[in-house]
Protein backbone atom coordinates (compact mmCIF):
# COMPACT_ATOMS: atom_id res chain seq x y z
CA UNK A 1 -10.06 99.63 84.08
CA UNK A 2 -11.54 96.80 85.48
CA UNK A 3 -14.35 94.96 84.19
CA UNK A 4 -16.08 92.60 86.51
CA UNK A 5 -18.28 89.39 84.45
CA UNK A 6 -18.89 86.09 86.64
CA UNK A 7 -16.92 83.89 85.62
CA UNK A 8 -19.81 81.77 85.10
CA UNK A 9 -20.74 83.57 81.97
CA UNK A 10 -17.93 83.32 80.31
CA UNK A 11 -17.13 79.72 81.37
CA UNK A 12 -20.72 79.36 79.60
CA UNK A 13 -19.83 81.73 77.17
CA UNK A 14 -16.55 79.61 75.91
CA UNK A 15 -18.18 76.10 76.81
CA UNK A 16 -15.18 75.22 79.42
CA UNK A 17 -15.38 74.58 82.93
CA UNK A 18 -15.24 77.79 85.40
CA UNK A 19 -11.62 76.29 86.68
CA UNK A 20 -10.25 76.46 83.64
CA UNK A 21 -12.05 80.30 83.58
CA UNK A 22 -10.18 81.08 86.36
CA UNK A 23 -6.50 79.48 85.37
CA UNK A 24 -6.86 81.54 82.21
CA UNK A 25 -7.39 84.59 84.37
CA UNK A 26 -5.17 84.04 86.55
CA UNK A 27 -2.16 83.55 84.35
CA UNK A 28 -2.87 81.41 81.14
CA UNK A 29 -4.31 83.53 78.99
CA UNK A 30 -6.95 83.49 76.67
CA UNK A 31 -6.74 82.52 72.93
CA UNK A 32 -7.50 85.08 69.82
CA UNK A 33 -10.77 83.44 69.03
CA UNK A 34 -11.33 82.95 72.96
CA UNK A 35 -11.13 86.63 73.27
CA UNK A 36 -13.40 86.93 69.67
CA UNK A 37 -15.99 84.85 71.54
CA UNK A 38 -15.68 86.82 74.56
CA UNK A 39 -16.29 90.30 72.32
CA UNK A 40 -19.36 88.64 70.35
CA UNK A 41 -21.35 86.62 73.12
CA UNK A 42 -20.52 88.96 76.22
CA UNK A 43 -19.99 92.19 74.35
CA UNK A 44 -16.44 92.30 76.45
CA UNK A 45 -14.23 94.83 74.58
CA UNK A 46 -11.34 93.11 72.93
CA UNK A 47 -8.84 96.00 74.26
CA UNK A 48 -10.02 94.64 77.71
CA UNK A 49 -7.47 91.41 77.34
CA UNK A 50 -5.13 93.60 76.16
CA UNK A 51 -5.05 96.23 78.69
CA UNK A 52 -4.71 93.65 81.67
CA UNK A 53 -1.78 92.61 80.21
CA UNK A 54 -0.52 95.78 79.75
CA UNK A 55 -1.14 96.58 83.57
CA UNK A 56 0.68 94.00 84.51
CA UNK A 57 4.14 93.87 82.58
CA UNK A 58 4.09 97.77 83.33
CA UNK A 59 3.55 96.44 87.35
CA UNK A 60 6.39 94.00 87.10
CA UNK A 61 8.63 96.63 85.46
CA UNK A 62 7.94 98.86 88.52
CA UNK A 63 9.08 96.46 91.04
């Protein structure tokens, strides 16, 4: 499932800069309370980190 939020909001959302939005996206991760943040100020389902991650070690298993 994909969920699509600019990542503008959540750059505002978190109080970081939209680069570092987009290096967590792209591979770093976001923190527990990140993702808590995310759920309370956004309304972004926690599962939502979760099942990216999920997507993508079952992609790299594939290949």
């Amino acid at each position: 499932m994909v969920h699509k939020i600019r990542q503008k909001a959540i750059a505002d959302a978190l109080n970081i800069s939209i680069s570092t939005v987009y290096r967590k996206i792209k591979g770093l991760g976001f923190t527990q309370q990140e993702v808590y943040e995310l759920n309370q100020k956004l309304d972004i389902p926690v599962h939502t980190f979760y099942d990216e991650i999920e997507e993508t070690i079952e992609h790299k298993h594939a290949q």
